[in-house]
Protein backbone atom coordinates (compact mmCIF):
# COMPACT_ATOMS: atom_id res chain seq x y z
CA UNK A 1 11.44 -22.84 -19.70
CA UNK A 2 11.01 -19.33 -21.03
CA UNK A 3 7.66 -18.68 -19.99
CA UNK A 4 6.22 -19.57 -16.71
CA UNK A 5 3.89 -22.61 -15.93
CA UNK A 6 0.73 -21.39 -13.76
CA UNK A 7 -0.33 -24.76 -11.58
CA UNK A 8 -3.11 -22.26 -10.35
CA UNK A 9 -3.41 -18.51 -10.18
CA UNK A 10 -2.63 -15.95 -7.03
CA UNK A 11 -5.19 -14.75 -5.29
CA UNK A 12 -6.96 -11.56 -6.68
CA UNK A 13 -7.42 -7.90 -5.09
CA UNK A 14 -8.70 -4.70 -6.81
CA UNK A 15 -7.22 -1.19 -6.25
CA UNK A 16 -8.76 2.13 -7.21
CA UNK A 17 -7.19 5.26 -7.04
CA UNK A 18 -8.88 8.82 -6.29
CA UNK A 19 -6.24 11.00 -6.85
CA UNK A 20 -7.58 14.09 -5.71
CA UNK A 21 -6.01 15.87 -2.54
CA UNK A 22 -6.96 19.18 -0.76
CA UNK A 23 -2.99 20.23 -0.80
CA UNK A 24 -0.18 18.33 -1.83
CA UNK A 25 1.99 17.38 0.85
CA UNK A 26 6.13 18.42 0.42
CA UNK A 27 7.16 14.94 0.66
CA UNK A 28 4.61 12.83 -1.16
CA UNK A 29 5.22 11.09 -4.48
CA UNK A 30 2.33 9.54 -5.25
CA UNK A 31 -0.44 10.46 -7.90
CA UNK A 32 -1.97 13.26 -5.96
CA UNK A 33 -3.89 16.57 -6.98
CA UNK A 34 -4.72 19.68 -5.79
CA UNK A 35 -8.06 20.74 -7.70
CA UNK A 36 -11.69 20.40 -7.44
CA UNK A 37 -13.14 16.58 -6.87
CA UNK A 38 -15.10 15.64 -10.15
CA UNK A 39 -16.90 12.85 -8.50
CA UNK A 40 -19.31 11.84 -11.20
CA UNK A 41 -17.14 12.02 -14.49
CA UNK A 42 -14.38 10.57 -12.36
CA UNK A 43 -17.25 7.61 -11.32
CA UNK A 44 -17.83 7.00 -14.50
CA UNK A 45 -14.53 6.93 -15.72
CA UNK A 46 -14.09 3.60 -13.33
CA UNK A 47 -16.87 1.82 -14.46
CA UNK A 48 -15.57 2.14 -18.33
CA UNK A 49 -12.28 1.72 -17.10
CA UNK A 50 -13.18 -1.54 -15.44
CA UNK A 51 -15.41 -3.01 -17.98
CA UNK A 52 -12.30 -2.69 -20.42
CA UNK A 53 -10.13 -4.81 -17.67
CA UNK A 54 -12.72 -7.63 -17.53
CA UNK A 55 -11.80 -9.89 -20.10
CA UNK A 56 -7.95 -9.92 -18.39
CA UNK A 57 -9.74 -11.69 -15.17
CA UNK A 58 -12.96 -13.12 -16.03
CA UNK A 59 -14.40 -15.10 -13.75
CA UNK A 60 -11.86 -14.89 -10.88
CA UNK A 61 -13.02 -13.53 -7.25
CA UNK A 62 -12.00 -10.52 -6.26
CA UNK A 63 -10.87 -11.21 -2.49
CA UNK A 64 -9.86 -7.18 -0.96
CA UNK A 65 -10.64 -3.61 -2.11
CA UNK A 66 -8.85 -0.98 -2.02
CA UNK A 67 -9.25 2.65 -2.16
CA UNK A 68 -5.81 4.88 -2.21
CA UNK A 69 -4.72 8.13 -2.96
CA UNK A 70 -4.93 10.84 -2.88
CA UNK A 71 -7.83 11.42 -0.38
CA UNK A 72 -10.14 9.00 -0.87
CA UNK A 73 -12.59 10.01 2.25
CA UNK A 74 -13.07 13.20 -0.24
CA UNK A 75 -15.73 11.25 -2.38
CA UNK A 76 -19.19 11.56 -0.58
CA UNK A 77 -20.68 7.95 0.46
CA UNK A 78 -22.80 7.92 -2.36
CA UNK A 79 -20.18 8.19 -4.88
CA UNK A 80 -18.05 5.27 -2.92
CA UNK A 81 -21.31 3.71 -3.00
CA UNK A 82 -22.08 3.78 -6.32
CA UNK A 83 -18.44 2.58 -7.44
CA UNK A 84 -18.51 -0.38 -5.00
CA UNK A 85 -22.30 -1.20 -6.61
CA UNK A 86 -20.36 -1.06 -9.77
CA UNK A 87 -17.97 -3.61 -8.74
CA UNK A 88 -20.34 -5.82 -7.21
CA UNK A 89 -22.36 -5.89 -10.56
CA UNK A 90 -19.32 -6.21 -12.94
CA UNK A 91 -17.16 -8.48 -10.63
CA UNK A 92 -17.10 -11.54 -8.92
CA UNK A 93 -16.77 -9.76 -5.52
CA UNK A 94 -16.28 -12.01 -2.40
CA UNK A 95 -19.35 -11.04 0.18
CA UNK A 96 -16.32 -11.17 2.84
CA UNK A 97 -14.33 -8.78 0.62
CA UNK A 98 -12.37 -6.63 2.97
CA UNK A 99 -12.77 -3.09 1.47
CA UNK A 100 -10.26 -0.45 3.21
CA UNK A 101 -10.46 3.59 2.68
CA UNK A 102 -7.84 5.59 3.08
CA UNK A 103 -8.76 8.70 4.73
CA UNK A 104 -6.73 11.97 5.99
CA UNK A 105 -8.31 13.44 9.64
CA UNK A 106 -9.24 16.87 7.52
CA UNK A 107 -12.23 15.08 6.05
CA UNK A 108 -14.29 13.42 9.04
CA UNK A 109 -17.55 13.93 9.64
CA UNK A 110 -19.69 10.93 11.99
CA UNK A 111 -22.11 10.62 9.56
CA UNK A 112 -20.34 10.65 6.46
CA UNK A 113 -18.46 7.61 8.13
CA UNK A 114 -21.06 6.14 9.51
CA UNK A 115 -22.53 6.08 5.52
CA UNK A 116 -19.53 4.47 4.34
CA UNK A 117 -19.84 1.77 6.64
CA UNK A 118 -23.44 1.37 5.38
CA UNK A 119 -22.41 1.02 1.80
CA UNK A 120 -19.35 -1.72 2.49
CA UNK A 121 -16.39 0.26 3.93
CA UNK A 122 -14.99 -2.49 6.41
CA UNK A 123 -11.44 -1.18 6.88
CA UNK A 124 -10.11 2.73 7.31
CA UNK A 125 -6.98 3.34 6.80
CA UNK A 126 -6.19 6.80 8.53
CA UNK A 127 -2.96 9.00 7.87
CA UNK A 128 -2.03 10.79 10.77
CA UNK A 129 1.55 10.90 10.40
CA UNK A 130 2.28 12.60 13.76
CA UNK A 131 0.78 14.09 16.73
CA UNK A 132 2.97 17.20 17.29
CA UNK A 133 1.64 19.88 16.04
CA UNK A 134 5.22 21.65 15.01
CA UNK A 135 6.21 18.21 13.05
CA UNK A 136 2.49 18.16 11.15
CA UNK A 137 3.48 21.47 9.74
CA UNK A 138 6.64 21.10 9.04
CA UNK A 139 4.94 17.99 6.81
CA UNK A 140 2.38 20.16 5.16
CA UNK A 141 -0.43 18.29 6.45
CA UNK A 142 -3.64 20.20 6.57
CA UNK A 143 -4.77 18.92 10.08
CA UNK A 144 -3.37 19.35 13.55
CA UNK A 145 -3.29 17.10 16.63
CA UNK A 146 -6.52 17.33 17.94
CA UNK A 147 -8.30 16.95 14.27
CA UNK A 148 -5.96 13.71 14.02
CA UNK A 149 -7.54 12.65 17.51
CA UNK A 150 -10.51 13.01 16.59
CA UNK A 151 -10.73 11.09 13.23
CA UNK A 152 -9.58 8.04 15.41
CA UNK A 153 -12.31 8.39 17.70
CA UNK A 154 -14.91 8.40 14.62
CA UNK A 155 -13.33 5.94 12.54
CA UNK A 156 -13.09 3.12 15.93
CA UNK A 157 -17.29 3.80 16.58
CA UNK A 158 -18.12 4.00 13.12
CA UNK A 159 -16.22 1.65 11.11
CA UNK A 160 -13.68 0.19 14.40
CA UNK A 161 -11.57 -1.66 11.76
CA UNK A 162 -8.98 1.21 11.53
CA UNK A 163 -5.20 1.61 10.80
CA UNK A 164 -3.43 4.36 11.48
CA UNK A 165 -0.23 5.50 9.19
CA UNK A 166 2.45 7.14 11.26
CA UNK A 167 5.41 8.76 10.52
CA UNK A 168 8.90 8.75 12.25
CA UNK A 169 12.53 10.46 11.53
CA UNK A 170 10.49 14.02 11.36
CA UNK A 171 12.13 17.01 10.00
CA UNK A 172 11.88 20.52 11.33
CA UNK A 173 9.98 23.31 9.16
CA UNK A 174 12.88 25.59 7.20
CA UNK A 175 11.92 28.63 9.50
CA UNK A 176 11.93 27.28 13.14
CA UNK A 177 12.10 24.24 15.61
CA UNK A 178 14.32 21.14 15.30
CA UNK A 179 14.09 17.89 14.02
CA UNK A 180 12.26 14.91 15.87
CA UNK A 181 13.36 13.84 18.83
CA UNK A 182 13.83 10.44 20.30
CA UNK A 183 10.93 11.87 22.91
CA UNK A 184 8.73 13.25 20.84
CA UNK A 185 8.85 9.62 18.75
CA UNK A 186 8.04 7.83 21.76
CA UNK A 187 5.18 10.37 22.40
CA UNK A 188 3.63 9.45 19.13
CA UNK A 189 4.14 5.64 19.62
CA UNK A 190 2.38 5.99 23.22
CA UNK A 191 -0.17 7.98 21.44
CA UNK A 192 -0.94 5.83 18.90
CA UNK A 193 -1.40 3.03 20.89
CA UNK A 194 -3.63 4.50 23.54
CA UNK A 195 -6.33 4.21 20.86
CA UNK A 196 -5.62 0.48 20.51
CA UNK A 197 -6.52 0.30 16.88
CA UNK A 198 -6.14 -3.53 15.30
CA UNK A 199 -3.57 -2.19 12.41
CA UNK A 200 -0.35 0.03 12.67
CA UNK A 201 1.78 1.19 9.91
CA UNK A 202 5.18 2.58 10.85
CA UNK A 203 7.23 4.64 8.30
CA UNK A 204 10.46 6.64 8.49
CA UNK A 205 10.12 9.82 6.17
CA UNK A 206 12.65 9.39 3.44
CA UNK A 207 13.12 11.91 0.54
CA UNK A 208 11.64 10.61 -2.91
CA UNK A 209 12.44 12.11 -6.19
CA UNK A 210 10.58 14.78 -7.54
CA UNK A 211 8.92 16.09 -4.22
CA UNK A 212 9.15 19.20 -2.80
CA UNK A 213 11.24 17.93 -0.15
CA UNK A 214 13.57 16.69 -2.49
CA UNK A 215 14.54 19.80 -4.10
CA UNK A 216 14.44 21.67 -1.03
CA UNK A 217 15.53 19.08 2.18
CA UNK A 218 14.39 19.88 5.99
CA UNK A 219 16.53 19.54 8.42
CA UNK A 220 16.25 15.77 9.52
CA UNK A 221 17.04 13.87 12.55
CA UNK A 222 20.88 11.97 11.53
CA UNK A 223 20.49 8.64 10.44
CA UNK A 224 21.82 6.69 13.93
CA UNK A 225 18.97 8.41 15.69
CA UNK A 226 16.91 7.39 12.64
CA UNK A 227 17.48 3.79 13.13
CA UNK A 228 17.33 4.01 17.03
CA UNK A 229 13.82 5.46 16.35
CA UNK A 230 13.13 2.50 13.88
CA UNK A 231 14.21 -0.49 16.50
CA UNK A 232 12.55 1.62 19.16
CA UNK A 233 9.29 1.83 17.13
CA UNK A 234 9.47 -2.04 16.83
CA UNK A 235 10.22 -2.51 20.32
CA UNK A 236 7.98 -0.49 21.60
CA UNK A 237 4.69 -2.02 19.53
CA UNK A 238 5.63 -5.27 19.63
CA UNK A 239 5.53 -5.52 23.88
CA UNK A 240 1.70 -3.47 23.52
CA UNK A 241 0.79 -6.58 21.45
CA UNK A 242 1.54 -6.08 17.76
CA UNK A 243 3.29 -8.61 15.44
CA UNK A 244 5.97 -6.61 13.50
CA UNK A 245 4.55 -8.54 10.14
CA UNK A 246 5.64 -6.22 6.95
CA UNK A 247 8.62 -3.91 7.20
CA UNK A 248 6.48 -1.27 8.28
CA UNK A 249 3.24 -3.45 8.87
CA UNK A 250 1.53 -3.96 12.74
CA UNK A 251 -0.94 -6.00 13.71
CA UNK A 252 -2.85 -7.10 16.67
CA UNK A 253 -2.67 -11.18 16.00
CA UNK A 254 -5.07 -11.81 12.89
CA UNK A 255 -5.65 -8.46 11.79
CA UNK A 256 -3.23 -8.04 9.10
CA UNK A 257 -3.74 -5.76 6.24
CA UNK A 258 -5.01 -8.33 3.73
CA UNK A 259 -5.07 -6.40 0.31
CA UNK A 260 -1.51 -5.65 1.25
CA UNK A 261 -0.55 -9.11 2.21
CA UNK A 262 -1.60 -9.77 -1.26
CA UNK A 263 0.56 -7.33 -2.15
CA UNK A 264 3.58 -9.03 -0.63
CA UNK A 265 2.67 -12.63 -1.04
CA UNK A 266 3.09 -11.28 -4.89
CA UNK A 267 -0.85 -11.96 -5.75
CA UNK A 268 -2.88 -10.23 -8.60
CA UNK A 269 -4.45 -6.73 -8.62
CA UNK A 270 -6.08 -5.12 -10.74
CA UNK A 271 -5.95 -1.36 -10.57
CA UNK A 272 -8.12 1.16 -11.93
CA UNK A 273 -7.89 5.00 -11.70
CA UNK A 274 -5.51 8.01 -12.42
CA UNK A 275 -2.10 6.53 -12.11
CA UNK A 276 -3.01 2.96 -10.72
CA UNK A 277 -0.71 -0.20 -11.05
CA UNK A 278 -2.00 -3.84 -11.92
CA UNK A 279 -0.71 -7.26 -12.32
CA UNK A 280 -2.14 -10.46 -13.75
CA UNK A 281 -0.72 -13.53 -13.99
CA UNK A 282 -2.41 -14.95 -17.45
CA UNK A 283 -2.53 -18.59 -17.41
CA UNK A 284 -2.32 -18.71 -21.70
CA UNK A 285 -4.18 -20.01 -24.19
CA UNK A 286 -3.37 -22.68 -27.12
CA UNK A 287 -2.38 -19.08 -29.20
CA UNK A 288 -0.41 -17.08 -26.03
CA UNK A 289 2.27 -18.35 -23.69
CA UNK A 290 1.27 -17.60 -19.96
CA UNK A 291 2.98 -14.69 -18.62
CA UNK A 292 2.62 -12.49 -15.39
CA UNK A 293 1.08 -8.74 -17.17
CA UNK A 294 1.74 -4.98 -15.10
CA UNK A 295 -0.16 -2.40 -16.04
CA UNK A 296 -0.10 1.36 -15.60
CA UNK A 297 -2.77 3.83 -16.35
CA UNK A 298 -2.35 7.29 -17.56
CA UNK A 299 -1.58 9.97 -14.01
CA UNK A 300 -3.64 12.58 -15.03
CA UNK A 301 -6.92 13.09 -13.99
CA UNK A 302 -8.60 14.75 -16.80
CA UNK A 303 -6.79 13.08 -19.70
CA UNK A 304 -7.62 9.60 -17.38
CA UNK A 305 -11.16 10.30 -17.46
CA UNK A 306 -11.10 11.30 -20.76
CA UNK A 307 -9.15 7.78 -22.45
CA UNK A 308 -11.30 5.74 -19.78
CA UNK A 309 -14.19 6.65 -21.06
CA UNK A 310 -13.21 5.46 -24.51
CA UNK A 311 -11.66 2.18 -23.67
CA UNK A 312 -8.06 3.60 -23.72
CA UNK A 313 -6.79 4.08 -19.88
CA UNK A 314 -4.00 1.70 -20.14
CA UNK A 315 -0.76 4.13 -20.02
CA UNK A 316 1.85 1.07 -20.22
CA UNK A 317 1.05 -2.74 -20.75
CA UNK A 318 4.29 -4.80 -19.98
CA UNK A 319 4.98 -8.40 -19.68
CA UNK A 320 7.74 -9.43 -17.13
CA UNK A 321 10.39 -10.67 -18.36
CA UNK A 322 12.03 -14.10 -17.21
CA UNK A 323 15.22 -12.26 -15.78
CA UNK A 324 12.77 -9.57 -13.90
CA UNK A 325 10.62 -12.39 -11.91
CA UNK A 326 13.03 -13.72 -9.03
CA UNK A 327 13.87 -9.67 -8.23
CA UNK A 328 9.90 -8.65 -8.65
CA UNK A 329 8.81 -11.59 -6.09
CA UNK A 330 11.71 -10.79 -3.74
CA UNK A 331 10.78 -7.55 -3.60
CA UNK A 332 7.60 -8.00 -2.34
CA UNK A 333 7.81 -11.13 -0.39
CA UNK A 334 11.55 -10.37 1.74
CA UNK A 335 9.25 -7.23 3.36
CA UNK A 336 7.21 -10.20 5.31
CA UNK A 337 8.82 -11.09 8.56
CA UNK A 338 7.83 -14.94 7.99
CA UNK A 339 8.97 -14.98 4.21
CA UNK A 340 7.49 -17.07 1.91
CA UNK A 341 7.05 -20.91 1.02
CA UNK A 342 8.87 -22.27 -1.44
CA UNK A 343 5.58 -23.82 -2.85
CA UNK A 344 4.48 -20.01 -3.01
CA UNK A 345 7.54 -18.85 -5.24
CA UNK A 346 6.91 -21.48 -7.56
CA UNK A 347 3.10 -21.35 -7.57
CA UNK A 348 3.14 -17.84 -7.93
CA UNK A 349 5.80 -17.10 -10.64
CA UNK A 350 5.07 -20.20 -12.56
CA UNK A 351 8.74 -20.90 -11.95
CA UNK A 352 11.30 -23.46 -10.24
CA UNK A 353 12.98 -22.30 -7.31
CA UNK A 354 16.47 -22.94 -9.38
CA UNK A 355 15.62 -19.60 -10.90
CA UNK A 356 16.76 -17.98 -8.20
CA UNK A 357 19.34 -20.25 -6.33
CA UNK A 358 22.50 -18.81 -7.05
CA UNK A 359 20.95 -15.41 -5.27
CA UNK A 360 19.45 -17.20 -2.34
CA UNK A 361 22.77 -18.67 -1.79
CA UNK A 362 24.46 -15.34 -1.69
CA UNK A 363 22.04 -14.24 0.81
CA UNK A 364 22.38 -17.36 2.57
CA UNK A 365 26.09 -16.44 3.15
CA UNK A 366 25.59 -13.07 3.73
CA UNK A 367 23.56 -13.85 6.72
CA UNK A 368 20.50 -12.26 4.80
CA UNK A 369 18.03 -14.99 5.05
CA UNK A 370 17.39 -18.14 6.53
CA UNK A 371 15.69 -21.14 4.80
CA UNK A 372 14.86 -25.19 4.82
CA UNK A 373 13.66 -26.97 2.50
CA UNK A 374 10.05 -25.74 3.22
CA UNK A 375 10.19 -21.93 3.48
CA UNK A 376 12.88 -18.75 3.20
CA UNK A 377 12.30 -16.12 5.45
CA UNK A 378 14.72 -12.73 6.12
CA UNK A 379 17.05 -12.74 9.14
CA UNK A 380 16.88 -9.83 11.41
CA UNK A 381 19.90 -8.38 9.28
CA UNK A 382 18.34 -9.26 6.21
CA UNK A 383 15.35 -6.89 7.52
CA UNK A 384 17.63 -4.00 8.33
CA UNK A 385 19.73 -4.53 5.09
CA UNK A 386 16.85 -5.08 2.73
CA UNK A 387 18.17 -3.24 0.04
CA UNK A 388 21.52 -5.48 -0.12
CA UNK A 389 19.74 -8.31 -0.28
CA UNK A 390 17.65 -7.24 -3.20
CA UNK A 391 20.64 -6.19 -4.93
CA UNK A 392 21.50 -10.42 -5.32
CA UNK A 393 18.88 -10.70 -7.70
CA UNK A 394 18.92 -7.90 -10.01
């Protein structure tokens, strides 16, 4: 079989990317900007971008929303408003769609919030990173403890469906202070759970390529302390209630993330905006095999706007190749604590499980994962050794 068989196709999300930031933090890697917010040409620029996507899912419902960046929460409600309108009028958008906002604490007003709710919002997604004021500066961020605080308290009696991103393994600035403590981690978990928010993500700070931080590296906490921070994190959330879902992923008990459990469970997205990633599974046609589609769109704002607008946003159009498949869905579906069905692999790939039996095996006897002949999910090891087992089917 060289190209796979679709029985029926994943489940479909839509992600759209503002990319605009009011400073660039030293360790992020994503498609951010410093620069003035061009909400209307940038507004636009969806819409065209969109309406060239449409004939690559026709038809299908789009299930989550979601809007990443950058800053997000820098677009007024009416301009959120207007793009959501958009999608409702182009899309087949589910009227239980959940629709999530990331939003950074330098950016809340009550109103403003309380507008986005009005207009669809059903999910913020809040980066706080820390609540020590020494460790938010020595991460760039433009807000301090109390402004973290108090985008919590707006976004739970506004919107109340809020996650809060938090950061762990914190470095000290170059000029003063040390590196996190064990402490001051605990601090932040207790903090973060006072507010009893549905959703927590947990990350430990690592240094990407081509950041600030990378070139230049803080001081850091070693990496023992790092992973006694990480199982203490875990313990620590799980006993206030949260399942430890995703690798970094917690959730009160059916309040998952679902655009990102779409993410994992290797579903379709489309995304749209400066920078954004897609995939589509294409079932074929009687003149095209079926294949599973990524997509990248150009990273620049202005030059994004400008190819949008004429049809032309698509940076990179790929189609994954045979040998890429059982490393692409592992990748994604190995974070999940529960794994994934075998029916799921198959269903979703459009391949047999034999595809990727000699690595599973590996794993198997590496302790990695556990399986039946029903589902394959990562042992506790395979969760702390991720990496390794990815490395089986490469």
């Amino acid at each position: 079989m060289l190209s796979p068989q679709f029985t029926s196709l994943p489940p479909l999300s839509l992600y759209i990317h503002i990319p605009w930031c009011i400073r660039k933090c030293p360790y992020c890697d994503f498609n951010s900007h410093e620069g003035s917010v061009q909400e209307r040409e940038y507004t636009n620029a969806l819409m065209s971008d969109l309406e060239s996507e449409l004939p690559n899912f026709w038809g299908r419902t789009i299930h989550t929303v979601f809007f990443g960046g950058g800053t997000p929460s820098l677009f007024s409600a009416d301009a959120i408003g207007e793009i959501i309108a958009g999608v409702r009028a182009r899309t087949r958008l589910s009227p239980q769609a959940e629709i999530t906002l990331e939003a950074n604490p330098g950016t809340f007003e009550s109103q403003k919030f309380a507008n986005y709710k009005s207009i669809g919002i059903n999910r913020l997604s809040i980066g706080i990173q820390s609540f020590n004021d020494a460790h938010l500066k020595a991460l760039g961020r433009v807000h301090d403890s109390a402004e973290a605080k108090r985008a919590i308290e707006i976004g739970l009696s506004t919107i109340g469906n809020v996650n809060l991103d938090v950061m762990f393994a914190l470095p000290a600035s170059h000029t003063k202070g040390g590196p996190q403590t064990m402490a001051e981690c605990e601090h932040d978990v207790e903090t973060a759970l006072s507010f009893n928010t549905p959703h927590l993500s947990f990350y430990q700070l690592t240094m990407e390529p081509n950041t600030v931080f990378a070139k230049k590296p803080p001081p850091l906490p070693d990496h023992d302390l790092a992973a006694d921070m990480q199982m203490r994190v875990e313990a620590m959330l799980e006993s206030a209630g949260y399942v430890h879902y995703e690798t970094s992923g917690y959730a009160k008990p059916g309040r998952e993330c679902q655009h990102n459990l779409n993410y994992w469970k290797f579903g379709d997205y489309v995304g749209i905006g400066a920078g954004a990633h897609g995939k589509l599974s294409m079932p074929g046609t009687p003149a095209s095999a079926a294949s599973i589609v990524r997509t990248e769109r150009v990273k620049q704002p202005r030059e994004y706007m400008q190819r949008a607008l004429s049809g032309n946003a698509v940076h990179d159009r790929r189609i994954v190749m045979r040998s890429e498949v059982g490393f692409e869905f592992m990748l994604n579906a190995l974070r999940l604590t529960d794994g994934f069905a075998i029916r799921d692999f198959e269903e979703r790939t459009g391949f047999k499980m034999s595809l990727v039996s000699r690595a599973l095996d590996e794993c198997e006897s590496r302790g990695l994962i556990e399986r039946d002949h029903v589902r394959v999910k990562p042992t506790a090891r395979g969760r702390q050794f991720l990496n390794t087992a990815l490395e089986r089917f490469l």
